[in-house]
PDB file of N, CA and C in Angstrom:
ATOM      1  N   UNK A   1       0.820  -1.176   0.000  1.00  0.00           N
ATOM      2  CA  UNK A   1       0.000   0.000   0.000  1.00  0.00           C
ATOM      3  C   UNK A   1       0.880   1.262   0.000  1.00  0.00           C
ATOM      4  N   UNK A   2       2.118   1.198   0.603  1.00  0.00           N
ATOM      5  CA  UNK A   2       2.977   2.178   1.163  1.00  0.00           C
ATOM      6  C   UNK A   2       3.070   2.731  -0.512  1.00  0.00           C
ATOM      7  N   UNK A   3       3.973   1.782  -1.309  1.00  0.00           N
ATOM      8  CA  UNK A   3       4.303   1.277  -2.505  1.00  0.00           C
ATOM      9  C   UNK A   3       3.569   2.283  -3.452  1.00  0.00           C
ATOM     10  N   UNK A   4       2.079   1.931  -3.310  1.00  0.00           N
ATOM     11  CA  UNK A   4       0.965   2.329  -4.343  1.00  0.00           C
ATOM     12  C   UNK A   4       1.177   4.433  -3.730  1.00  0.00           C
ATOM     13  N   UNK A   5       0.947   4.306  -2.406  1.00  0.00           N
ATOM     14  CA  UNK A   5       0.918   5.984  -2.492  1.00  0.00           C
ATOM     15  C   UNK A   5       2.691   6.807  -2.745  1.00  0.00           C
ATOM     16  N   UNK A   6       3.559   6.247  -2.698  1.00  0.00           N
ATOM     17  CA  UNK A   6       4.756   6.401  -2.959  1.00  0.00           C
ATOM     18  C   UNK A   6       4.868   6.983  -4.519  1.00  0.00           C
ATOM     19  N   UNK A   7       4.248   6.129  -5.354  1.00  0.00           N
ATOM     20  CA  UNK A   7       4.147   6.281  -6.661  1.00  0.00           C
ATOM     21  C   UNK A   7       3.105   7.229  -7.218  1.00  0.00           C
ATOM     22  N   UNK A   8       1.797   7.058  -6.295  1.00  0.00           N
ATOM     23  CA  UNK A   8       1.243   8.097  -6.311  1.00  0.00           C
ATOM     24  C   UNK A   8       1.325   9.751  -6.912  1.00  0.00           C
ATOM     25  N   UNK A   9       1.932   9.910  -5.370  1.00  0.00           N
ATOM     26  CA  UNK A   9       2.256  11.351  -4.919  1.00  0.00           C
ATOM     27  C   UNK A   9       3.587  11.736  -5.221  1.00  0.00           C
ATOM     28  N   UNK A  10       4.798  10.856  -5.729  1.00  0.00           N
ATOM     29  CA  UNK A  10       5.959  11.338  -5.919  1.00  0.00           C
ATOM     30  C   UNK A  10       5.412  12.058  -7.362  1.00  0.00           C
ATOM     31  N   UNK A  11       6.615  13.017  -7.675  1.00  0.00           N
ATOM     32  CA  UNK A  11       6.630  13.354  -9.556  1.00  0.00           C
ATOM     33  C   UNK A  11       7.031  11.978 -10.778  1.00  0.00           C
ATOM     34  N   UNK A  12       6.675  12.487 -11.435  1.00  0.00           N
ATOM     35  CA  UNK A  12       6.837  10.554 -12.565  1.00  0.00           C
ATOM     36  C   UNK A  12       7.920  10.782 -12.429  1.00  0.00           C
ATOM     37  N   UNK A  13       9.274  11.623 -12.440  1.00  0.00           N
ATOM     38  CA  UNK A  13      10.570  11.089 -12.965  1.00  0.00           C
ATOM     39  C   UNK A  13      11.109   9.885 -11.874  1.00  0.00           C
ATOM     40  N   UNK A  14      10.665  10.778 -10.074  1.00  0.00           N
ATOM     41  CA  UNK A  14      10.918   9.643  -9.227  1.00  0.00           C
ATOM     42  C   UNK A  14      10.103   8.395  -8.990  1.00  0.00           C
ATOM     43  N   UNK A  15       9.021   8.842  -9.238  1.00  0.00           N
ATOM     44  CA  UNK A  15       7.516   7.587  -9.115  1.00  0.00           C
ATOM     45  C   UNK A  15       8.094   6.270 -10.228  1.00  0.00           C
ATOM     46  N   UNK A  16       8.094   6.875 -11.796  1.00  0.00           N
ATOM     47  CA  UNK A  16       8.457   5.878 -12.864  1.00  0.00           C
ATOM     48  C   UNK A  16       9.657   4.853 -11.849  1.00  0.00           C
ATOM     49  N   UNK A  17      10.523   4.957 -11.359  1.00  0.00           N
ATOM     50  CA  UNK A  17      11.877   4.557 -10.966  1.00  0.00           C
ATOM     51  C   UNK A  17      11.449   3.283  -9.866  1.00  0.00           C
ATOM     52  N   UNK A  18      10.196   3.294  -9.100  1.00  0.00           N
ATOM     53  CA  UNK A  18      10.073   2.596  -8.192  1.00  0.00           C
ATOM     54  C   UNK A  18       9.347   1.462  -8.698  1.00  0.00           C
ATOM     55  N   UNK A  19      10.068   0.055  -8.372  1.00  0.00           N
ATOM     56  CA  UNK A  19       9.337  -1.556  -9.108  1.00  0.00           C
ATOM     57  C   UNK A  19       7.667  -1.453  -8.343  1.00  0.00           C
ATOM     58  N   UNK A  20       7.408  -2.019  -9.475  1.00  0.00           N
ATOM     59  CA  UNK A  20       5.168  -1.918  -9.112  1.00  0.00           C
ATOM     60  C   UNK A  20       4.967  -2.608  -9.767  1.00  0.00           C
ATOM     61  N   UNK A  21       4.092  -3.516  -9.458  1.00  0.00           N
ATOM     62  CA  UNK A  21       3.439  -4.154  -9.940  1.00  0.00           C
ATOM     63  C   UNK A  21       3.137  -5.908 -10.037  1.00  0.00           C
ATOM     64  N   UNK A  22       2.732  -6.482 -10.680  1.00  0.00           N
ATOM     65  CA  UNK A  22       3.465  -8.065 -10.614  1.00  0.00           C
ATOM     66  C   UNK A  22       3.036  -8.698 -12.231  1.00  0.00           C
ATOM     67  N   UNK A  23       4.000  -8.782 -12.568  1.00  0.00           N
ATOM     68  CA  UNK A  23       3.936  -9.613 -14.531  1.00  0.00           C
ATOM     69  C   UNK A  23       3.461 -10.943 -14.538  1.00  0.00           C
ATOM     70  N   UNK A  24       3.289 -11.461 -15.373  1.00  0.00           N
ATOM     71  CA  UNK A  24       2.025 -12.503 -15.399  1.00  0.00           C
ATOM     72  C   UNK A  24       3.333 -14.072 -14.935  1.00  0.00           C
ATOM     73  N   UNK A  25       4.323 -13.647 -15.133  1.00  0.00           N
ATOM     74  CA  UNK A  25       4.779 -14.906 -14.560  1.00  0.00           C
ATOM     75  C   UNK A  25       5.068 -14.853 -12.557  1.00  0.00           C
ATOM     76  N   UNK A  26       3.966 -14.045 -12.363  1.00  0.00           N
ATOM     77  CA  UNK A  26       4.275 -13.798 -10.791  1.00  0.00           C
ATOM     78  C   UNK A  26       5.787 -12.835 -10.477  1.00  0.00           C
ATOM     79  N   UNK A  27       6.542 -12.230 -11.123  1.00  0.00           N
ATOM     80  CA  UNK A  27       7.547 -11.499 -10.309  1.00  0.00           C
ATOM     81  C   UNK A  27       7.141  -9.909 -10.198  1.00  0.00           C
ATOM     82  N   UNK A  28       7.851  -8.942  -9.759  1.00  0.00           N
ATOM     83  CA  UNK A  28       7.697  -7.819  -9.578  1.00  0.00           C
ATOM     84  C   UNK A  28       8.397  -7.033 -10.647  1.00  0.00           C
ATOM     85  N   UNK A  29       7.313  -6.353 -10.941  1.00  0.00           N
ATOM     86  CA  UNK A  29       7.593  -5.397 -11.879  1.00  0.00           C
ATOM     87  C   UNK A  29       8.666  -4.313 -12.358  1.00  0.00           C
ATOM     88  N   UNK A  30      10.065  -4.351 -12.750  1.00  0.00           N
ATOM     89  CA  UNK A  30      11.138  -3.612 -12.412  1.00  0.00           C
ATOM     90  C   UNK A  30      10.747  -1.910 -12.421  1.00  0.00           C
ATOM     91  N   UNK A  31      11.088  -1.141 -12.092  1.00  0.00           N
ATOM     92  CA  UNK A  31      10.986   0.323 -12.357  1.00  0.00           C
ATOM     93  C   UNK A  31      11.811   0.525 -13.893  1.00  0.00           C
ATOM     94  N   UNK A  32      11.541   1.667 -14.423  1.00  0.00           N
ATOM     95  CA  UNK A  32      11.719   1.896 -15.682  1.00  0.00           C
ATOM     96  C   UNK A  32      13.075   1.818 -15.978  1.00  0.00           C
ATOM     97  N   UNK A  33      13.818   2.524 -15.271  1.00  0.00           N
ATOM     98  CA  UNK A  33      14.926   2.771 -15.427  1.00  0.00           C
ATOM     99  C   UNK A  33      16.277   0.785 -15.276  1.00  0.00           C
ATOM    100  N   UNK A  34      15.962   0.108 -14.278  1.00  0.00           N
ATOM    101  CA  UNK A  34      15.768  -0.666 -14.461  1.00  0.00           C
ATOM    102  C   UNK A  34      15.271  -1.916 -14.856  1.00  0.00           C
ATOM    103  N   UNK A  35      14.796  -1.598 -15.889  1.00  0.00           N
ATOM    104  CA  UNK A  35      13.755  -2.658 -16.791  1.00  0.00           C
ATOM    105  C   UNK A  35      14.378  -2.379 -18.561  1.00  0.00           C
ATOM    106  N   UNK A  36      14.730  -0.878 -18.403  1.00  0.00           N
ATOM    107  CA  UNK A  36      16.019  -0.352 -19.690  1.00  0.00           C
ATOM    108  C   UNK A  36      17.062  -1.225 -19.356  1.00  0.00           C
ATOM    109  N   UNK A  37      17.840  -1.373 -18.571  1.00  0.00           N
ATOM    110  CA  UNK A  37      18.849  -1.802 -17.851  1.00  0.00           C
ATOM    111  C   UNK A  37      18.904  -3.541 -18.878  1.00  0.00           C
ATOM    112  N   UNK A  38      18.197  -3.545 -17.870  1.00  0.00           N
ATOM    113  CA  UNK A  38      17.971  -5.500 -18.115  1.00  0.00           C
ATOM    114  C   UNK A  38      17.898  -5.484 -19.748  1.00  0.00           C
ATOM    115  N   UNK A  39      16.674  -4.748 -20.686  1.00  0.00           N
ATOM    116  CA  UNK A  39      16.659  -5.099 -21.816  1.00  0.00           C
ATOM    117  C   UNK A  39      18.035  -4.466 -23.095  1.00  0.00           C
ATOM    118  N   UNK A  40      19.017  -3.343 -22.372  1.00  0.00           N
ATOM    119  CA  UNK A  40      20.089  -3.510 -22.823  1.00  0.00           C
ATOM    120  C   UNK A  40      20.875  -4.933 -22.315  1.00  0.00           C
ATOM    121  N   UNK A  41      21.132  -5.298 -21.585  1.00  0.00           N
ATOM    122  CA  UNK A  41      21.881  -6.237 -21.123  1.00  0.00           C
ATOM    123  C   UNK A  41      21.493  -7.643 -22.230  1.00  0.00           C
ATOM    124  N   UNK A  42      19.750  -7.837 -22.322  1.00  0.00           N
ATOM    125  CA  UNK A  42      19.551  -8.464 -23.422  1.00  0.00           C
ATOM    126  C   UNK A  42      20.011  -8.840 -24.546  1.00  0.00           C
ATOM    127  N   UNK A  43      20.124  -7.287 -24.770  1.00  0.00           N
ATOM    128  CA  UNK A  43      20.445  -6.703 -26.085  1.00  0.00           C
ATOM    129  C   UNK A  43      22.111  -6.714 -26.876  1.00  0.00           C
ATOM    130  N   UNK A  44      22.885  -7.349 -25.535  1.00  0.00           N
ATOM    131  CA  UNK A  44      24.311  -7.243 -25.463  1.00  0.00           C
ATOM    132  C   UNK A  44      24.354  -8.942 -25.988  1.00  0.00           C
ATOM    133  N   UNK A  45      23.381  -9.621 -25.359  1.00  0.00           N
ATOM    134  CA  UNK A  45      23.553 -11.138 -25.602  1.00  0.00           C
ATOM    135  C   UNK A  45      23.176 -11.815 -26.760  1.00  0.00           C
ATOM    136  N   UNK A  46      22.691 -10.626 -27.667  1.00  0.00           N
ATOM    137  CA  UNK A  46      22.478 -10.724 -29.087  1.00  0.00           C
ATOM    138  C   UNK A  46      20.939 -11.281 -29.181  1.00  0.00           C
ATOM    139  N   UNK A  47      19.689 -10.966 -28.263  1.00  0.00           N
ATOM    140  CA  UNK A  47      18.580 -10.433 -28.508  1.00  0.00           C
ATOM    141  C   UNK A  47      18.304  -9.683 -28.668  1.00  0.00           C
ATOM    142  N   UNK A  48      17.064  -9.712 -29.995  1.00  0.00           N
ATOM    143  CA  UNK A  48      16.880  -8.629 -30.577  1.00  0.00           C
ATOM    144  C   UNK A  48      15.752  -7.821 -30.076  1.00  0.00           C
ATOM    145  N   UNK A  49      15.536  -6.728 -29.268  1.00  0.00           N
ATOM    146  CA  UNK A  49      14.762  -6.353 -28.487  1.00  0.00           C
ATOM    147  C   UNK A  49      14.226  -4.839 -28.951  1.00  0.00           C
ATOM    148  N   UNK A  50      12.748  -4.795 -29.272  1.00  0.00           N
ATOM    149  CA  UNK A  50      12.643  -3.023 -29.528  1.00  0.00           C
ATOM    150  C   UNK A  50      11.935  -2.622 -28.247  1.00  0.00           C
ATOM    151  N   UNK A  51      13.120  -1.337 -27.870  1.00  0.00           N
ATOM    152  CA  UNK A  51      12.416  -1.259 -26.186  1.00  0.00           C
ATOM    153  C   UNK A  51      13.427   0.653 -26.304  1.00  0.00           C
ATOM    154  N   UNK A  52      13.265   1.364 -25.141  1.00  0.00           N
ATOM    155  CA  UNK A  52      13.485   2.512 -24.986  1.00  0.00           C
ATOM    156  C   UNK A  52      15.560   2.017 -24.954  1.00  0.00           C
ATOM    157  N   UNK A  53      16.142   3.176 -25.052  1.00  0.00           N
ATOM    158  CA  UNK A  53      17.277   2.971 -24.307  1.00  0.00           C
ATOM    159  C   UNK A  53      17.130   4.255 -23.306  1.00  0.00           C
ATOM    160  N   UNK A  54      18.324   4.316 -22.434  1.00  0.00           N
ATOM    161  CA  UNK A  54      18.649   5.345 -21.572  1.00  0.00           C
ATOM    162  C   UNK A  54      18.186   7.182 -22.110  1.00  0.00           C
ATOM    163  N   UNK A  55      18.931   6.850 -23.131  1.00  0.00           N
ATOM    164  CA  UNK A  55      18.872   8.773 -23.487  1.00  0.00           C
ATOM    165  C   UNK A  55      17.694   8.689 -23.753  1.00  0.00           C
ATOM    166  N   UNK A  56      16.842   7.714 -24.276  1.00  0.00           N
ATOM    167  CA  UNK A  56      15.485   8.459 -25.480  1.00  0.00           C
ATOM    168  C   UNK A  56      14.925   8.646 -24.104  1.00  0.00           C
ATOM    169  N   UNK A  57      14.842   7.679 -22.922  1.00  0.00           N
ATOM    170  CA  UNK A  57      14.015   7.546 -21.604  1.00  0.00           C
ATOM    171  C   UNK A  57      14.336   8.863 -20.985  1.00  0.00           C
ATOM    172  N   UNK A  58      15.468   9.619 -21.254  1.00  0.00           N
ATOM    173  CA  UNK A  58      15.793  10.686 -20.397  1.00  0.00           C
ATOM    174  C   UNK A  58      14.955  12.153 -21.146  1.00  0.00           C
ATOM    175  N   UNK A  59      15.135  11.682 -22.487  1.00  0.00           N
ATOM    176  CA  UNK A  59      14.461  12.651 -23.735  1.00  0.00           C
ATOM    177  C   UNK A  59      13.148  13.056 -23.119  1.00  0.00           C
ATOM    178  N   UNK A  60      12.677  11.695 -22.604  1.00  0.00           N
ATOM    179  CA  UNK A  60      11.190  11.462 -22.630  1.00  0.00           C
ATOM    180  C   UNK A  60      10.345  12.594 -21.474  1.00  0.00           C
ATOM    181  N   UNK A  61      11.483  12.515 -20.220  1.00  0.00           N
ATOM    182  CA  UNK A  61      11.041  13.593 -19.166  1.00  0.00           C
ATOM    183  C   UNK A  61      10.960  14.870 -19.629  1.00  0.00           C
ATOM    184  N   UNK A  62      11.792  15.084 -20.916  1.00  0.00           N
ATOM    185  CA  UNK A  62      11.217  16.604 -20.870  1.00  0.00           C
ATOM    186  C   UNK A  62      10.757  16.706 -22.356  1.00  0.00           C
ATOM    187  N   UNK A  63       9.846  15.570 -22.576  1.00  0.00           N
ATOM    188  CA  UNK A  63       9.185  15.764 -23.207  1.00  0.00           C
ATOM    189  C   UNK A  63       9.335  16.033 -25.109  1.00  0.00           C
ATOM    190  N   UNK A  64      10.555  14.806 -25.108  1.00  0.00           N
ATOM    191  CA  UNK A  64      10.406  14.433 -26.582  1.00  0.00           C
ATOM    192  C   UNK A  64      10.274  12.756 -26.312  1.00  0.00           C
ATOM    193  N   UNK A  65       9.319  12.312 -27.602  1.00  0.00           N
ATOM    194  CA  UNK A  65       9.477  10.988 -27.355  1.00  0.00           C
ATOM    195  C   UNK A  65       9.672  10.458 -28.399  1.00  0.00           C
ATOM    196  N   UNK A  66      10.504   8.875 -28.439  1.00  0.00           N
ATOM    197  CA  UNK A  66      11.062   8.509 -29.523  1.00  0.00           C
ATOM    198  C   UNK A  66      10.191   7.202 -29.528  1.00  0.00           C
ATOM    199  N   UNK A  67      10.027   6.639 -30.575  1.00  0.00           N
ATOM    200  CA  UNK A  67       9.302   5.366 -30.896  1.00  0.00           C
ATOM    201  C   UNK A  67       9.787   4.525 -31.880  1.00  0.00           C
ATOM    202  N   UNK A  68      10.342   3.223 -31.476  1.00  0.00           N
ATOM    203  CA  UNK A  68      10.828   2.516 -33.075  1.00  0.00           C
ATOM    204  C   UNK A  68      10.104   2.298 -34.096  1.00  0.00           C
ATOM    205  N   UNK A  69      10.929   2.084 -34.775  1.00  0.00           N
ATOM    206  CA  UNK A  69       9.550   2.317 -36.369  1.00  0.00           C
ATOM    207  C   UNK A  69      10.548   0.849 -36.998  1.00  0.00           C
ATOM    208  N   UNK A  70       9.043   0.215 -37.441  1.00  0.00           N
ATOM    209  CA  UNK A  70       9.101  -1.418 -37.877  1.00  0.00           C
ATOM    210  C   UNK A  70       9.447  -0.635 -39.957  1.00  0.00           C
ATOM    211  N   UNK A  71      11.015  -1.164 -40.055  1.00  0.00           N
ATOM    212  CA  UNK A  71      10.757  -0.500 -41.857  1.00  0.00           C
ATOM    213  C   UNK A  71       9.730  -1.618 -42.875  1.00  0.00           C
ATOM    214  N   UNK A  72       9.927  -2.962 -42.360  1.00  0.00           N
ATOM    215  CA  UNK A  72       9.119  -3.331 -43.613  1.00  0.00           C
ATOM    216  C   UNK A  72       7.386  -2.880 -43.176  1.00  0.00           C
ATOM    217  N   UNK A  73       6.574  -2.759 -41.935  1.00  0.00           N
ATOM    218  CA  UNK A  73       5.845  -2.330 -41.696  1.00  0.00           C
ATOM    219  C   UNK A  73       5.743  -1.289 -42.425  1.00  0.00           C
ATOM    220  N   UNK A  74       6.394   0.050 -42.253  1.00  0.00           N
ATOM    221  CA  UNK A  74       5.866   1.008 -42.966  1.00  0.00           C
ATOM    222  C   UNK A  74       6.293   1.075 -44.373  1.00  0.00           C
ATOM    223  N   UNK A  75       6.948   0.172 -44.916  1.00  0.00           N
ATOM    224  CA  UNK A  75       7.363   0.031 -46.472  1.00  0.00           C
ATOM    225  C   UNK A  75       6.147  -0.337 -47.272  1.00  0.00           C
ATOM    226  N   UNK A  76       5.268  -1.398 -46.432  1.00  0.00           N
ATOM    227  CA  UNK A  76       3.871  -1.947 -46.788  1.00  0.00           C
ATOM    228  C   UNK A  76       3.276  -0.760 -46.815  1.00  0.00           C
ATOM    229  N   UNK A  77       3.013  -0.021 -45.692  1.00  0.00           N
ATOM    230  CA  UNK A  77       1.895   1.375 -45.708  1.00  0.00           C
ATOM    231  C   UNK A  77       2.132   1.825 -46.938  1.00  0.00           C
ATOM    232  N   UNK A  78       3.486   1.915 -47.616  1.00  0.00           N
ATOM    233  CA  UNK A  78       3.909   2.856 -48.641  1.00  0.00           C
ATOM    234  C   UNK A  78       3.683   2.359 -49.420  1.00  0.00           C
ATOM    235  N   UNK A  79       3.845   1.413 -50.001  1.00  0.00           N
ATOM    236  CA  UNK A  79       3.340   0.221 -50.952  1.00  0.00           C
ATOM    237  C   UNK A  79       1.725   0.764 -50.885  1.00  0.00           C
ATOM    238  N   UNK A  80       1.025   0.301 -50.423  1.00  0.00           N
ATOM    239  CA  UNK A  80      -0.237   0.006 -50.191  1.00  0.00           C
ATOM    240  C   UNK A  80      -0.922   1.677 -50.834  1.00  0.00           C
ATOM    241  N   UNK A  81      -0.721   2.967 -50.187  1.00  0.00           N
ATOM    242  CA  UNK A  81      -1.061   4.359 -50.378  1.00  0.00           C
ATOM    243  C   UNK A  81      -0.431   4.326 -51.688  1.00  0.00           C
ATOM    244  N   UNK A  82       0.462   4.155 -52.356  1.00  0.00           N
ATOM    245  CA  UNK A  82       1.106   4.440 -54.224  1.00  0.00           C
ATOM    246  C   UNK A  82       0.276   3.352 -54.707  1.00  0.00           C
ATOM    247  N   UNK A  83      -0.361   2.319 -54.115  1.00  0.00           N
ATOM    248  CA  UNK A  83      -1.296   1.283 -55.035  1.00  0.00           C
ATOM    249  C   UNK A  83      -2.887   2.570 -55.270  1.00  0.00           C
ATOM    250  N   UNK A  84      -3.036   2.702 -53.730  1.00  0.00           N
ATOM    251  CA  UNK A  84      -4.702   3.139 -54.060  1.00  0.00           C
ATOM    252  C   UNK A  84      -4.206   4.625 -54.681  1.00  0.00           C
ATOM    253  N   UNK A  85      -3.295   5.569 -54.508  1.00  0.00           N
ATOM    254  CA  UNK A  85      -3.360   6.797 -55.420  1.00  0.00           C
ATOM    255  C   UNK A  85      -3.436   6.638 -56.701  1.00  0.00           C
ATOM    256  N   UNK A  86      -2.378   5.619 -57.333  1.00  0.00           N
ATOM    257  CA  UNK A  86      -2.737   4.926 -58.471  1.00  0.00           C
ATOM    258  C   UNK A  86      -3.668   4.659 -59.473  1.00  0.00           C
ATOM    259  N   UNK A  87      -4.810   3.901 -58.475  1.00  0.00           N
ATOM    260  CA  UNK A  87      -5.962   3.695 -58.893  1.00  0.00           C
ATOM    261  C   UNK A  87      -7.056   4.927 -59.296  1.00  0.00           C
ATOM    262  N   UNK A  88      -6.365   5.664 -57.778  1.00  0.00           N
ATOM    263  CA  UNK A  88      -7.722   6.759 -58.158  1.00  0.00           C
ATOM    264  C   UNK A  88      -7.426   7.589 -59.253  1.00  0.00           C
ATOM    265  N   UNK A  89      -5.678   7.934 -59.753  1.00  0.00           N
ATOM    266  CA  UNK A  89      -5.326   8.919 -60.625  1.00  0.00           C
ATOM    267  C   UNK A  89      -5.565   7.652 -62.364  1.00  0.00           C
ATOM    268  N   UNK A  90      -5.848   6.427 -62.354  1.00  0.00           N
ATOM    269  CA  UNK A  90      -6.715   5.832 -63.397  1.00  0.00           C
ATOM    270  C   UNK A  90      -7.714   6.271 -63.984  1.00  0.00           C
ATOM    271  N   UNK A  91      -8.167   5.673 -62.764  1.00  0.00           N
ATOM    272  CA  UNK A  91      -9.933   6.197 -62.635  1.00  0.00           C
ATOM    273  C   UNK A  91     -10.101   7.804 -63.082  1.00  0.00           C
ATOM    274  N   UNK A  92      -9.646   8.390 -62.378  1.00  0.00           N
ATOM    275  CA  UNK A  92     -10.213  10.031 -62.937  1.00  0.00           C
ATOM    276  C   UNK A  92      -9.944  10.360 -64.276  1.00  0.00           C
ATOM    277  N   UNK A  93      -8.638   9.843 -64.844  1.00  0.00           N
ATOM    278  CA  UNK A  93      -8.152   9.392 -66.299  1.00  0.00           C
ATOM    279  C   UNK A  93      -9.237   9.019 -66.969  1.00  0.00           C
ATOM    280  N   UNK A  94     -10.019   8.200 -66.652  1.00  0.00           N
ATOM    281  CA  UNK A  94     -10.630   7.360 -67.555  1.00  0.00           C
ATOM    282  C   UNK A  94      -9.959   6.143 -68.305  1.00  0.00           C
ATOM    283  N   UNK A  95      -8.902   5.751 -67.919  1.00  0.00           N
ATOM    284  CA  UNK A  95      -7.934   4.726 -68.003  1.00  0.00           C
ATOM    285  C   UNK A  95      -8.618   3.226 -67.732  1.00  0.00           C
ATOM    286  N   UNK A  96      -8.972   3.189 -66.710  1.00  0.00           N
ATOM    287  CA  UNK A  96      -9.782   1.914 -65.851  1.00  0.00           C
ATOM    288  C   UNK A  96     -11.270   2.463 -65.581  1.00  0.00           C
ATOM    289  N   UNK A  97     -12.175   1.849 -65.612  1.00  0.00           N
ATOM    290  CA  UNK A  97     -13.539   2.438 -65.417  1.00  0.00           C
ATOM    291  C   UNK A  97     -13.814   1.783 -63.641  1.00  0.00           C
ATOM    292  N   UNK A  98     -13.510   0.751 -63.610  1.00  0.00           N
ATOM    293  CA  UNK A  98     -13.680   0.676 -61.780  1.00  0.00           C
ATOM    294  C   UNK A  98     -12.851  -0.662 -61.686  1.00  0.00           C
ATOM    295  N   UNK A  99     -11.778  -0.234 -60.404  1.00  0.00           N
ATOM    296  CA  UNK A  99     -11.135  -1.655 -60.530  1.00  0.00           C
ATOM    297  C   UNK A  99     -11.405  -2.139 -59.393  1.00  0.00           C
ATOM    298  N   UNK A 100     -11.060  -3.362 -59.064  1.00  0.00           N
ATOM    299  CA  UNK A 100     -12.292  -4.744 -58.476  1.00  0.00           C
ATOM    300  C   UNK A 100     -11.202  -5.811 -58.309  1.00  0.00           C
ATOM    301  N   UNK A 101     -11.004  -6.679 -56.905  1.00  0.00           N
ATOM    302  CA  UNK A 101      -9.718  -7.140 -56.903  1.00  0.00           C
ATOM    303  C   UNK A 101     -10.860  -8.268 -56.514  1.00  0.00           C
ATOM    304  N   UNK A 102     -10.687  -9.603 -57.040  1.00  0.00           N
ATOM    305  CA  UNK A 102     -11.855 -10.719 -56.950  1.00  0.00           C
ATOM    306  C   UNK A 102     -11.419 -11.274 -55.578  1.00  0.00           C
ATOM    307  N   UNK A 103     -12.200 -11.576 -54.866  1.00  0.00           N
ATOM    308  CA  UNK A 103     -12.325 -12.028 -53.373  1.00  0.00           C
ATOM    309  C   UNK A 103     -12.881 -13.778 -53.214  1.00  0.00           C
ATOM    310  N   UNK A 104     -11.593 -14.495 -53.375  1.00  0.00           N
ATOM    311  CA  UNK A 104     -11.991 -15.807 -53.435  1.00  0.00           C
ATOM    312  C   UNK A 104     -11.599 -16.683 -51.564  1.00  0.00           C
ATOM    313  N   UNK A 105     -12.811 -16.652 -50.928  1.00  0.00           N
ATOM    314  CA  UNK A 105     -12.602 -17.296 -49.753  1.00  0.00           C
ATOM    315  C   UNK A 105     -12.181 -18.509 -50.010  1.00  0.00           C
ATOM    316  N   UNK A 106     -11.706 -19.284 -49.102  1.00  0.00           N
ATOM    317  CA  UNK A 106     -10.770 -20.375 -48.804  1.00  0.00           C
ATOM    318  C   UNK A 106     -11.964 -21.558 -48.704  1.00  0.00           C
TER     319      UNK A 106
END
């Protein structure tokens, strides 16, 4: 209980820092700063881990935040937006009159 108002009432930079919680395999939840820790250490043993490091976490308190970005994920988005602009700059052409991608369930 102590725990829960500790985290509470402190400011996040000190609150984030204190372990809370319990993860589904029953242990306690590391604090942030140690939970970076561990998943560099991971990361040294040649797992491949997308997680904060130190600086972006320090970035983060005053308020820049960094986020990994998956490239073939957004290579697809890009793919996908030059397919449908495509279509529509057809279509307004008069090139294609309506295109129709056939939908054969399994």
């Amino acid at each position: 209980m102590f725990r829960y108002l500790l985290k509470f009432l402190a400011p996040p930079l000190a609150g984030e820092q204190l372990p809370g919680g319990i993860t589904k395999t029953g242990e306690r939840r590391p604090g942030r700063i140690q939970g970076i820790l561990e998943q560099e250490e991971k990361a040294k043993k040649g797992e491949q881990i997308f997680g904060r490091t130190i600086p972006f976490e320090l970035l983060r308190h005053v308020g820049l935040k960094f986020e990994p970005v998956d490239l073939e994920l957004q290579e697809s988005f890009m793919d996908s937006e030059k397919r449908k602009a495509l279509q529509t700059l057809l279509k307004e052409a008069g090139v294609i009159s309506d295109f129709t991608i056939p939908f054969v369930p399994k």
